[in-house]
Protein backbone atom coordinates (compact mmCIF):
# COMPACT_ATOMS: atom_id res chain seq x y z
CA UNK A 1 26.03 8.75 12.61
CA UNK A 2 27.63 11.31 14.46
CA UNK A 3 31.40 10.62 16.72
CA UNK A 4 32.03 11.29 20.62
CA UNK A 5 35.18 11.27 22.23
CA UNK A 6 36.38 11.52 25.09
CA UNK A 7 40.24 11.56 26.60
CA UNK A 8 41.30 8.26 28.65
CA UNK A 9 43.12 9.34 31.59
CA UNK A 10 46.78 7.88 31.91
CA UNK A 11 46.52 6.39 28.55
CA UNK A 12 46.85 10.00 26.39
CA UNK A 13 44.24 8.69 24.22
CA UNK A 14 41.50 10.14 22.57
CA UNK A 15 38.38 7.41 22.10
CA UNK A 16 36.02 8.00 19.68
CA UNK A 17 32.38 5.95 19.07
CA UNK A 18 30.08 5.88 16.56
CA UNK A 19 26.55 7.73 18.16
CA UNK A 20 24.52 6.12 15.97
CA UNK A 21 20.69 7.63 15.31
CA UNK A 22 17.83 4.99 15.98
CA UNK A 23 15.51 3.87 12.91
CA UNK A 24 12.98 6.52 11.81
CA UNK A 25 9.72 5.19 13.59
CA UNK A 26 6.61 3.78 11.30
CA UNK A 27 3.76 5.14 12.21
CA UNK A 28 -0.03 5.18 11.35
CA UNK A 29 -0.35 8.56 9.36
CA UNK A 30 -3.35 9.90 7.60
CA UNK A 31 -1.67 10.38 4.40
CA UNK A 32 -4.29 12.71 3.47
CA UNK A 33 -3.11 15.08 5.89
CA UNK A 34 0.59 15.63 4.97
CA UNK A 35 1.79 19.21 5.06
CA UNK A 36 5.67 20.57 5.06
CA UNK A 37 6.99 24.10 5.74
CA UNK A 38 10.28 25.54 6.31
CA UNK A 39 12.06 28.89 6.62
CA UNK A 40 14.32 30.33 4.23
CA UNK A 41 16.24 27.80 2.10
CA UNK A 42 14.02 25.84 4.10
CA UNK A 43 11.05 27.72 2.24
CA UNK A 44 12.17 27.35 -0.90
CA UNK A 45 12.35 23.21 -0.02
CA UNK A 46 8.45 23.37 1.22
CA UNK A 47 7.86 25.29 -1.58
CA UNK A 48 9.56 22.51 -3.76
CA UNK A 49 8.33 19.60 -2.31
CA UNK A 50 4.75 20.93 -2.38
CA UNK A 51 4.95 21.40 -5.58
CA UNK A 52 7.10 18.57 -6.85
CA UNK A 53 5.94 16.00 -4.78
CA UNK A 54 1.88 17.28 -4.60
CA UNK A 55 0.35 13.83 -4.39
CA UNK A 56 2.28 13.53 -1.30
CA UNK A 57 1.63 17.29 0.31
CA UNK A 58 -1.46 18.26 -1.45
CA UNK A 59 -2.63 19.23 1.72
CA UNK A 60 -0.82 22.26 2.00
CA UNK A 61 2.35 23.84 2.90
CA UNK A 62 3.72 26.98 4.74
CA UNK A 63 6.75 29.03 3.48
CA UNK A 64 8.43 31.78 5.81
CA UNK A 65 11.09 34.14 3.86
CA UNK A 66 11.10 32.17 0.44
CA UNK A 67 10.17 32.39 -3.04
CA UNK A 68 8.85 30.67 -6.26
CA UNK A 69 9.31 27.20 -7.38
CA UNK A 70 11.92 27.01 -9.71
CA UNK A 71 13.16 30.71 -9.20
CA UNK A 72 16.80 30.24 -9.20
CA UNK A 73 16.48 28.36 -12.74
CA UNK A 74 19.83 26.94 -11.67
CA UNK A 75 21.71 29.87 -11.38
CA UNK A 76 23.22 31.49 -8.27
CA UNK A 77 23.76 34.76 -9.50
CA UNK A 78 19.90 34.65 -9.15
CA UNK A 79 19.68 33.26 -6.15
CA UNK A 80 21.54 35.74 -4.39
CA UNK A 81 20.01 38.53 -6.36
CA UNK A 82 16.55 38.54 -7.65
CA UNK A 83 15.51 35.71 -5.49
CA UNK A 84 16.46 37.32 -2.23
CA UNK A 85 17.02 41.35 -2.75
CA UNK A 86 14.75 41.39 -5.36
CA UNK A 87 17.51 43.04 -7.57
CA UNK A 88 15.76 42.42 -10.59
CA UNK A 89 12.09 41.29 -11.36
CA UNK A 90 11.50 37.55 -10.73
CA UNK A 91 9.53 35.83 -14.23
CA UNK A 92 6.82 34.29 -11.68
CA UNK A 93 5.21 33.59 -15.73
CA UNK A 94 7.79 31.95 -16.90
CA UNK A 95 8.22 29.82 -13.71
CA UNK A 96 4.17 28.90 -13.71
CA UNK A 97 5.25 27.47 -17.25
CA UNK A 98 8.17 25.49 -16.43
CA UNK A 99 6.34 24.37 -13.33
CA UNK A 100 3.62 22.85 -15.97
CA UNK A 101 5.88 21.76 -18.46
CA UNK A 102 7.72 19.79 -16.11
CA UNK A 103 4.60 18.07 -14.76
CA UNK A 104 3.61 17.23 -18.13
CA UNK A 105 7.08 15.46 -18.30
CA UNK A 106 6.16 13.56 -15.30
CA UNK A 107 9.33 15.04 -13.40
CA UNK A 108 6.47 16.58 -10.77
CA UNK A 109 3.35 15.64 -9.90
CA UNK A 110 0.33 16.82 -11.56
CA UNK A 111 -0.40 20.34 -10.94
CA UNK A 112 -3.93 19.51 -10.29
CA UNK A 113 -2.95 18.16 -6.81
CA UNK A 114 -2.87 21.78 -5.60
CA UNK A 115 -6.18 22.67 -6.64
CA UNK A 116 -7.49 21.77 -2.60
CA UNK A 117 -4.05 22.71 -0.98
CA UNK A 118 -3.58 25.46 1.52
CA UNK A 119 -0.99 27.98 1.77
CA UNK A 120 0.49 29.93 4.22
CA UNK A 121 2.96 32.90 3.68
CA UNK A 122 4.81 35.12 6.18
CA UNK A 123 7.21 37.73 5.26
CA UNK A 124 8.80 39.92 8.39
CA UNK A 125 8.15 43.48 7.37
CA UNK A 126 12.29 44.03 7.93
CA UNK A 127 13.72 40.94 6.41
CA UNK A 128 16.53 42.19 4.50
CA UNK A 129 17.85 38.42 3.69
CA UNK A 130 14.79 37.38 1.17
CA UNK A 131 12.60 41.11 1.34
CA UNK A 132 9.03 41.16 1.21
CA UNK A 133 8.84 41.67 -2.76
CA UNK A 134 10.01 37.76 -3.23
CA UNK A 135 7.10 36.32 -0.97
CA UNK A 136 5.00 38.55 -2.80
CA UNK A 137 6.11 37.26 -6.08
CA UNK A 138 5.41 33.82 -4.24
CA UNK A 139 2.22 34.55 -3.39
CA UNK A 140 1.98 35.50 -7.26
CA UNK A 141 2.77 32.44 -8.42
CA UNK A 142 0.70 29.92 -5.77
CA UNK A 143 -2.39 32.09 -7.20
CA UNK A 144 -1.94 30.22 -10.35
CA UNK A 145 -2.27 27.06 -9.14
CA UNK A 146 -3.94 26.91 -5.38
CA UNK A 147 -7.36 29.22 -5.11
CA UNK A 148 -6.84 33.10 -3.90
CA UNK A 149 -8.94 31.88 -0.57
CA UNK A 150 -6.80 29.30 0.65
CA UNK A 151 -4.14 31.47 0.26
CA UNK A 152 -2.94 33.56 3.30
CA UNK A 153 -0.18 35.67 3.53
CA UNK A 154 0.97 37.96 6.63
CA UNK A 155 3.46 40.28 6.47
CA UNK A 156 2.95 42.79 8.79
CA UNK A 157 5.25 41.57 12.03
CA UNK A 158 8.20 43.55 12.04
CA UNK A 159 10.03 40.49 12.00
CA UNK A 160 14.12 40.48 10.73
CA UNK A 161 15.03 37.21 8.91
CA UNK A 162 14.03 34.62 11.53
CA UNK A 163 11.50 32.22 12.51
CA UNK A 164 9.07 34.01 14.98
CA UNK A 165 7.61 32.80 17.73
CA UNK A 166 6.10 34.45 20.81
CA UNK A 167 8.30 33.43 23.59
CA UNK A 168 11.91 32.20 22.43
CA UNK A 169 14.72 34.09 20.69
CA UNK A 170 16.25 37.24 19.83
CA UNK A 171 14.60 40.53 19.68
CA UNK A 172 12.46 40.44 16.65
CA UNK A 173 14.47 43.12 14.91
CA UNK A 174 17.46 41.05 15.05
CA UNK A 175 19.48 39.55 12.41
CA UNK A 176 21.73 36.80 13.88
CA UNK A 177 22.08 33.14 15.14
CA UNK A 178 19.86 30.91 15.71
CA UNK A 179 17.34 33.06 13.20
CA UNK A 180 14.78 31.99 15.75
CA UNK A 181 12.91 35.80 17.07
CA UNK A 182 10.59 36.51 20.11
CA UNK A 183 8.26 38.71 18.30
CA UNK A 184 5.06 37.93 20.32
CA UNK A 185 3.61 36.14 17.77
CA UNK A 186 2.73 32.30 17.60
CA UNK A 187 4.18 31.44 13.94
CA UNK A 188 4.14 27.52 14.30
CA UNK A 189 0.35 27.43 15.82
CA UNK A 190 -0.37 30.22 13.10
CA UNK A 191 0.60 28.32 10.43
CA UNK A 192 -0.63 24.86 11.61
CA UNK A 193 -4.19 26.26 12.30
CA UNK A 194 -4.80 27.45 8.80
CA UNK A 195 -2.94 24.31 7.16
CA UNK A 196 -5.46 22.26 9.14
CA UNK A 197 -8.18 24.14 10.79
CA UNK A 198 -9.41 24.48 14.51
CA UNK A 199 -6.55 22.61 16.78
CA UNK A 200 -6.74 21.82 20.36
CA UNK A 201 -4.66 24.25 22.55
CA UNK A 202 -1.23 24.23 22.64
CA UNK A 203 1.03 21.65 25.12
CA UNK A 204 2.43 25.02 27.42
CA UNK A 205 2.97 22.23 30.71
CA UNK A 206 5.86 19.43 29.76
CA UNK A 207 5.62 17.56 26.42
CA UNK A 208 3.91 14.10 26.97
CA UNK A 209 5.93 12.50 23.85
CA UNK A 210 9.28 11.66 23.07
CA UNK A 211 12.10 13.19 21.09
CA UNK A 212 14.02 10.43 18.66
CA UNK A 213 17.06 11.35 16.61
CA UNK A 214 16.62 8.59 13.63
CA UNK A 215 19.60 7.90 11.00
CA UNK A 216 19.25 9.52 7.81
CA UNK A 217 22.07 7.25 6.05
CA UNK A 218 19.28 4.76 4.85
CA UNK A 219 17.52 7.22 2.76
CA UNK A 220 20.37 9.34 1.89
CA UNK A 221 24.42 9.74 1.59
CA UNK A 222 26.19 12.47 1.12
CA UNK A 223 24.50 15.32 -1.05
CA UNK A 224 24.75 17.63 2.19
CA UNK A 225 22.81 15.67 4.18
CA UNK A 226 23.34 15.36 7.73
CA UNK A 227 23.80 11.51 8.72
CA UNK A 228 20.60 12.26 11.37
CA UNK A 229 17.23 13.85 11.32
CA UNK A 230 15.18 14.28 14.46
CA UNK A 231 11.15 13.57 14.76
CA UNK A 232 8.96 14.74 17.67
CA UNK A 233 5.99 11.73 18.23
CA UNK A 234 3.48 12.80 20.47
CA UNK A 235 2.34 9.64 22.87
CA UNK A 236 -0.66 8.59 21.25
CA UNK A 237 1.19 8.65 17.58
CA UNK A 238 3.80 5.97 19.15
CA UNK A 239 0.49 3.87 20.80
CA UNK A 240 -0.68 3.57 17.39
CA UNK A 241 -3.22 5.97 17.40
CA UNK A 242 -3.74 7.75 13.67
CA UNK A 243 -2.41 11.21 13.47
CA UNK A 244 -1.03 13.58 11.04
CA UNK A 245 2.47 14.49 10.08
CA UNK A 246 3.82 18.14 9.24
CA UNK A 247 7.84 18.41 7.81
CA UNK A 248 9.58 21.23 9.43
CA UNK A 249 12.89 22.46 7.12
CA UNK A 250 15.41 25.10 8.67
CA UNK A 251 17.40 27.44 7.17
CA UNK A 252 20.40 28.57 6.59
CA UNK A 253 22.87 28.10 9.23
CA UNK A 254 19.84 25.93 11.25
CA UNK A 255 20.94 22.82 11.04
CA UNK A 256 21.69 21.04 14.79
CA UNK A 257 25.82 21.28 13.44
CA UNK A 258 25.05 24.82 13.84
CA UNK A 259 21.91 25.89 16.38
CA UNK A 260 22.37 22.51 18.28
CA UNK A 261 18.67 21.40 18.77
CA UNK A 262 17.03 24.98 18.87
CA UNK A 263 14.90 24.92 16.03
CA UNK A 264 13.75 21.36 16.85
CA UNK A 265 12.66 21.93 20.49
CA UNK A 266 12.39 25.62 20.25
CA UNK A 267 10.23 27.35 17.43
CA UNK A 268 6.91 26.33 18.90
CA UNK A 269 5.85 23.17 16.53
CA UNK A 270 5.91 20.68 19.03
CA UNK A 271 3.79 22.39 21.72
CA UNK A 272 0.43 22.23 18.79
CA UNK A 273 2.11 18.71 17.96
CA UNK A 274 1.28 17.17 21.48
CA UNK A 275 -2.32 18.32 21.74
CA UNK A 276 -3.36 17.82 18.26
CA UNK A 277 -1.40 13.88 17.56
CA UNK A 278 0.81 15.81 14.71
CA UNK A 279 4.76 13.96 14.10
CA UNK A 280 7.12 17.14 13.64
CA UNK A 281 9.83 15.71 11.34
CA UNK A 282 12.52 17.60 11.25
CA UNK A 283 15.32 16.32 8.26
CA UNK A 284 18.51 18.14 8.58
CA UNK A 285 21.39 19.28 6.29
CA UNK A 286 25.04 18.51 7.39
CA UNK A 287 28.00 21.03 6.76
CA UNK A 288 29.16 20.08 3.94
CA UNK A 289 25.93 21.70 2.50
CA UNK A 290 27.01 25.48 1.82
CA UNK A 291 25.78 27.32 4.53
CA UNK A 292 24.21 24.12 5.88
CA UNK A 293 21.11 25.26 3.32
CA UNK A 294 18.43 23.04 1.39
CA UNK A 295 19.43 22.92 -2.56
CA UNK A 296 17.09 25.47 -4.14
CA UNK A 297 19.44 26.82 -6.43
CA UNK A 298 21.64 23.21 -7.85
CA UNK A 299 24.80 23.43 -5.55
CA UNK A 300 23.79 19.32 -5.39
CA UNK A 301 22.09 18.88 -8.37
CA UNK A 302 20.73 20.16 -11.36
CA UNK A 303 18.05 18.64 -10.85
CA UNK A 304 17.37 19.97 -7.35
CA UNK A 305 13.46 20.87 -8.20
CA UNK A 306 12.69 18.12 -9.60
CA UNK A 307 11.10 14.64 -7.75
CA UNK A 308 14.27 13.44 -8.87
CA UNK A 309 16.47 15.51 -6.91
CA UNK A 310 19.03 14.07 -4.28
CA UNK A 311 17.47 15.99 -1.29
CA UNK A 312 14.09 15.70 -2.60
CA UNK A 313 14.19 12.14 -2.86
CA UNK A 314 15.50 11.70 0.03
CA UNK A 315 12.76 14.08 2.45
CA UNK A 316 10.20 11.65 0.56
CA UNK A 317 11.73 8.65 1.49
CA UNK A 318 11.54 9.86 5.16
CA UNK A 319 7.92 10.59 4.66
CA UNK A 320 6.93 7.67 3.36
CA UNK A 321 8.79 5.75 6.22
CA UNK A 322 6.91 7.58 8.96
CA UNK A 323 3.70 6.61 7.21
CA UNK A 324 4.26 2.90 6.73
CA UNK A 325 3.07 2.07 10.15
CA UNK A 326 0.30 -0.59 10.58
CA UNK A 327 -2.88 0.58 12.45
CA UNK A 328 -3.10 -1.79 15.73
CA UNK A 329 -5.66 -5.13 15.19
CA UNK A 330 -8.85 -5.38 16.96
CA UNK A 331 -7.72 -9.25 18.13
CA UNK A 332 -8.48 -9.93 21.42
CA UNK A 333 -4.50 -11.40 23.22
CA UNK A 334 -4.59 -15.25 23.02
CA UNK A 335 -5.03 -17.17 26.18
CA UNK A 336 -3.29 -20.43 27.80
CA UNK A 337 -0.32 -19.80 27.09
CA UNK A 338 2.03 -22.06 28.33
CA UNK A 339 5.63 -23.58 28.23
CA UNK A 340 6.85 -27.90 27.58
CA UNK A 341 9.07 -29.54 26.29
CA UNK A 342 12.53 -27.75 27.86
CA UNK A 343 15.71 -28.94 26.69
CA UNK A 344 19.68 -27.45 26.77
CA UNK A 345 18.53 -24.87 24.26
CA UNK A 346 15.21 -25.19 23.60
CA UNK A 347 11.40 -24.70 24.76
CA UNK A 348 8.02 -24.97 23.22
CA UNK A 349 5.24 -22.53 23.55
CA UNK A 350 1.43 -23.29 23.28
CA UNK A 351 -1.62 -21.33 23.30
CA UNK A 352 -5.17 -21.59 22.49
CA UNK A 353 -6.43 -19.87 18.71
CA UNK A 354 -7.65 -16.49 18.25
CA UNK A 355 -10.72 -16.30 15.84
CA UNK A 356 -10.24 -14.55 12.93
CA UNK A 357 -6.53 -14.62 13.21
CA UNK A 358 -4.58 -15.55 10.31
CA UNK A 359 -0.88 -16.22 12.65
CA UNK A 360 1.17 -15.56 15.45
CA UNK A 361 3.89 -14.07 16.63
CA UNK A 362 5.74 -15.22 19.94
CA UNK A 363 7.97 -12.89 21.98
CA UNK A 364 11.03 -13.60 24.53
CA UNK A 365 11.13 -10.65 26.37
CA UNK A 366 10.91 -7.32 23.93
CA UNK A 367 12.11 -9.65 21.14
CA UNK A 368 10.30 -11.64 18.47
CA UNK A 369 11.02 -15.30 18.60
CA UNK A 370 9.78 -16.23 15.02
CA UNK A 371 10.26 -14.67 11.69
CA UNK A 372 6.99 -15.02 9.38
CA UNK A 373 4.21 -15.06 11.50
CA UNK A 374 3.51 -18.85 13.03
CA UNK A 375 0.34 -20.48 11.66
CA UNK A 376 -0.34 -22.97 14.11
CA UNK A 377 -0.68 -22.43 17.86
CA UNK A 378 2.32 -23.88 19.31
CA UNK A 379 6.26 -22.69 17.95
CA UNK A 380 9.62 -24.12 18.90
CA UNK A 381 11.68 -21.46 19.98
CA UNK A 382 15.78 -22.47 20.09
CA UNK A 383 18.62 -20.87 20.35
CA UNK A 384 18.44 -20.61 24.32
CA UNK A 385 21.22 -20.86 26.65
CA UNK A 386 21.08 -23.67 29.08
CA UNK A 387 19.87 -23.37 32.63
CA UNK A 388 18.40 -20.21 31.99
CA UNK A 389 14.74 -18.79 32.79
CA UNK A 390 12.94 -16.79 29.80
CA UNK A 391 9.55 -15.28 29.29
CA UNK A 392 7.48 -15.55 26.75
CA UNK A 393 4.41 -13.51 25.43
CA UNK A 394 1.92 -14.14 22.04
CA UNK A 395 0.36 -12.13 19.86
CA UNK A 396 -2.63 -12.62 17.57
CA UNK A 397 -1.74 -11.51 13.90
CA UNK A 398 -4.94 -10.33 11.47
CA UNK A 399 -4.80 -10.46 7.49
CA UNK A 400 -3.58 -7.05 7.35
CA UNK A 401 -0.22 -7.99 8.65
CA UNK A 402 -1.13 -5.94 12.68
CA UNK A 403 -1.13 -7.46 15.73
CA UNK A 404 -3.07 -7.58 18.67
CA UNK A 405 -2.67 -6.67 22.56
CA UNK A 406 0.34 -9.66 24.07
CA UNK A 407 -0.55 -11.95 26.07
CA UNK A 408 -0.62 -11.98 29.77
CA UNK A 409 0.57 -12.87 32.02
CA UNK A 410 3.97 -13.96 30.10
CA UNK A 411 4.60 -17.85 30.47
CA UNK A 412 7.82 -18.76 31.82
CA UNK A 413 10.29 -21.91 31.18
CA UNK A 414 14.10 -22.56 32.08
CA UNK A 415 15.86 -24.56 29.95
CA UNK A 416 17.86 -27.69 31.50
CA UNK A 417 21.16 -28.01 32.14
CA UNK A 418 23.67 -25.79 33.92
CA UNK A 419 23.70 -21.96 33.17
CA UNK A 420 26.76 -20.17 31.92
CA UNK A 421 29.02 -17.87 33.84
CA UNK A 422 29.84 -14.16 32.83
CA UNK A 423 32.58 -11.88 34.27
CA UNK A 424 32.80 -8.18 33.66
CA UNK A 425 36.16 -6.77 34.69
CA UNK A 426 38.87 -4.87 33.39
CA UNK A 427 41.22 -6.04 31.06
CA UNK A 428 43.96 -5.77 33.34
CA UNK A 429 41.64 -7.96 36.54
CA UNK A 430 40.69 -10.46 33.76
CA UNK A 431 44.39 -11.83 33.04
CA UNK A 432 45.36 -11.70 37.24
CA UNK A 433 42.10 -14.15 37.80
CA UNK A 434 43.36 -16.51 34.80
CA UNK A 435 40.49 -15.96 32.37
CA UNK A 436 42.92 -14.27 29.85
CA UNK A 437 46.32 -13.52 29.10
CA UNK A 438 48.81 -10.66 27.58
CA UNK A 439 50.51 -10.36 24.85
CA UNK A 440 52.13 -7.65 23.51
CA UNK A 441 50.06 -4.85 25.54
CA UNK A 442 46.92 -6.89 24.00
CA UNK A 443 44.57 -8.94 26.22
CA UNK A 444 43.05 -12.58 24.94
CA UNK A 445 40.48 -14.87 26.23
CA UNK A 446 41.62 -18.16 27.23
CA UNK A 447 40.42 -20.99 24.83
CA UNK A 448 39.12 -18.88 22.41
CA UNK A 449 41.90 -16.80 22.09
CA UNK A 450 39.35 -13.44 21.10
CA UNK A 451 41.30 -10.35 21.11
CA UNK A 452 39.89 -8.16 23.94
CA UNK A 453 41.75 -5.11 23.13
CA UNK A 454 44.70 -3.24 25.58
CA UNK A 455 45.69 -4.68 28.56
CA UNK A 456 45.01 -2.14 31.18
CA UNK A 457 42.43 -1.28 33.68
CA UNK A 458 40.32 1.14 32.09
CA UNK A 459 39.23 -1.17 28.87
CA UNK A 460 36.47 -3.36 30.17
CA UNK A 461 35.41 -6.50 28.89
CA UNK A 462 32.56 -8.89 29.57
CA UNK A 463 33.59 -12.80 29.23
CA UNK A 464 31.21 -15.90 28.99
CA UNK A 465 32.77 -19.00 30.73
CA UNK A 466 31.76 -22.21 28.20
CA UNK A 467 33.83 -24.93 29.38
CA UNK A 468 36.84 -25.39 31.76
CA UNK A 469 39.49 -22.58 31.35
CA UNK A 470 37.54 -21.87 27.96
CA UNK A 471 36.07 -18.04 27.51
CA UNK A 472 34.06 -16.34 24.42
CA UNK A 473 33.15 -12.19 24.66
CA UNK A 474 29.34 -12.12 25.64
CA UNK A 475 26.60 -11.38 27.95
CA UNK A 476 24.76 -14.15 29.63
CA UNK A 477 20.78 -13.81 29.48
């Protein structure tokens, strides 16, 4: 959740709301298809998660400017020194053993996951953040797990410390914010292609799908996560067609806090995402993680490698979400349906059975009526506001829990009786037409008495008459 504010003229206030991030979508994933990659710290994390969580990202993963699992060992003396200048020599041995004791403990997942993954490295030839020695010593230690031909590695762009692209960015020899380089050279669609072979061309015309930023707070709190992620869903994904979904992890100094949304819109992902149905997730660190990195050396937790750790868990939990969409049902969208029955607050909706279908679920408007799916063909729907004309719409349910296509036309009723009254106005125009008072430099409704907040004319309010002289705070339908 993040805070805007604005200044109130005449009032010397500063308002602040809550910008609150939408839920992360469910979606129909091929789970068998589930890559990650990341730059930087950001390596290190795909490096991580592939390894920690292979079951999940045995498909493959991509690393730009990281290192070996594990190769901090906790320490950041060696993270700053042999696992980015290459001070000292790396124990890629010793790592390849923790990395199978640990899945023997059943803190990663079995090792034998990576036996079909693929692997992409890319070192730029004049990185002088993590230098060319450390992916090598990367590449080093995948060979010990992942086969030496599904390994590739480039590191001949004369790339600084940056994710490259071919069109966006600094000079490629540049070290500096965003980290994001023009260096003619398509790293995303490079990547992507050998994590999943032949793609369609590349979205260069307008994206067709839709950026959401999604709250991270139900997966995670705290541990220098940011309180939202964003995920790029290419049309079909959000129709319900199945498609594939690829993390994307920053760096350093990457996060949105910092770059605003550059390296989500801007490092070329989401241009092979719209022609090829791949979700681009893109988690995010806050500021209070030092230098808004991924924990790959236990400034979190010590157990920051492990499926265990706070970030870790939390990245899978975000996964799995994305997956846990239902594929669409082949029922056809029931027929006759119609309204009866109208009272004050009330209506019942009818409509002929679907074969094969198991239930129901009825819609007013965009929302579902009924909670566990109706098994009958006719539901009671209450709650309504009197004198008031809805819509409703049906859909077939199937034992798998999807739906069909809605019904259509949408059946219309209006209950009986009279329909309420609503009045949006300020504060100040509310108490001078008798629908509230003042007290105190406070404004309340009359007959309820709800506190509506200052009295003034920039504080707006929306009241629902309900009887004579009698107001609640609400909408009318």
């Amino acid at each position: 959740m993040r805070r805007s504010c604005v200044w109130r003229a005449g009032l010397l206030l500063l308002v602040c709301s809550a910008v609150q991030g939408a839920p992360l979508p469910q979606l129909v994933i091929d789970t068998s298809k589930t890559t990650v990659s990341g730059l930087s710290s950001g390596g290190y994390m795909a490096v991580q998660l592939h390894v920690a969580y292979s079951a999940t990202f045995k498909h493959g993963a991509a690393a730009i400017a990281g290192g070996p699992f594990y190769c901090a060992e906790g320490s950041v003396t060696h993270a700053t020194g042999r696992c980015m200048a290459h001070n000292t020599s790396i124990p890629v041995s010793t790592l390849v053993n923790t990395t199978n004791s640990w899945a023997g403990s059943g803190w990663l997942d079995p090792v034998s996951n990576l036996q079909n993954s693929k692997v992409y490295l890319f070192s730029g030839a004049l990185d002088s953040k993590v230098t060319p020695p450390v992916m090598d010593d990367l590449k080093t230690y995948y060979q010990s797990f992942v086969p030496a031909a599904n390994i590739v590695y480039r590191k001949d762009v004369a790339a600084e410390h940056a994710m490259v692209t071919d069109d966006y960015g600094n000079g490629c020899s540049t070290l500096g914010a965003p980290y994001i380089s023009d260096c003619n050279f398509d790293l995303a669609g490079t990547l992507l292609q050998h994590l999943y072979g032949a793609l369609n061309p590349r979205n260069n015309g307008t994206l067709g799908g839709s950026f959401v930023e999604y709250e991270q707070t139900p997966y995670v709190s705290g541990h220098g996560m940011a309180t939202t992620g964003w995920v790029y869903v290419p049309q079909a994904c959000a129709a319900g067609q199945s498609c594939r979904l690829h993390v994307v992890l920053h760096g350093c100094k990457q996060n949105t806090a910092d770059v605003g949304q550059q390296y989500v819109r801007n490092t070329g992902y989401n241009r092979w995402a719209d022609s090829n149905n791949i979700v681009m997730l893109y988690p995010q660190t806050s500021l209070a993680a030092t230098n808004s990195c991924w924990d790959w050396w236990g400034y979190d937790s010590a157990n920051y490698a492990k499926k265990s750790g706070p970030q870790m868990v939390a990245v899978k939990a975000m996964v799995d979400r994305v997956s846990s969409g239902t594929p669409p049902s082949n029922l056809p969208a029931p027929t006759g349906v119609g309204t009866s029955g109208a009272t004050n607050t009330s209506m019942t909706i009818v409509w002929n059975a679907v074969t094969g279908a198991t239930g129901y679920n009825v819609y007013r408007g965009a929302t579902k009526a009924n909670g566990a799916p109706v098994a009958a063909t006719t539901f009671n729907d209450t709650g309504l506001s009197p004198g008031t004309t809805y819509q409703w719409t049906v859909k077939a349910v199937d034992g798998n829990g999807a739906e069909g296509p809605a019904s259509a036309p949408p059946a219309s009723g209006t209950t009986t009786g009279s329909a309420a009254t609503c009045f949006t106005a300020s504060n100040y125009a509310h108490t001078t037409a008798g629908r509230a008072y003042a007290l105190w430099g406070w404004t309340y409704a009359n007959g309820s008495n709800q506190s509506m907040g200052l009295w003034n004319i920039y504080t707006t309010t929306t009241l629902k008459q309900t009887g004579s002289n009698h107001y609640v705070i609400g909408t009318c339908p």
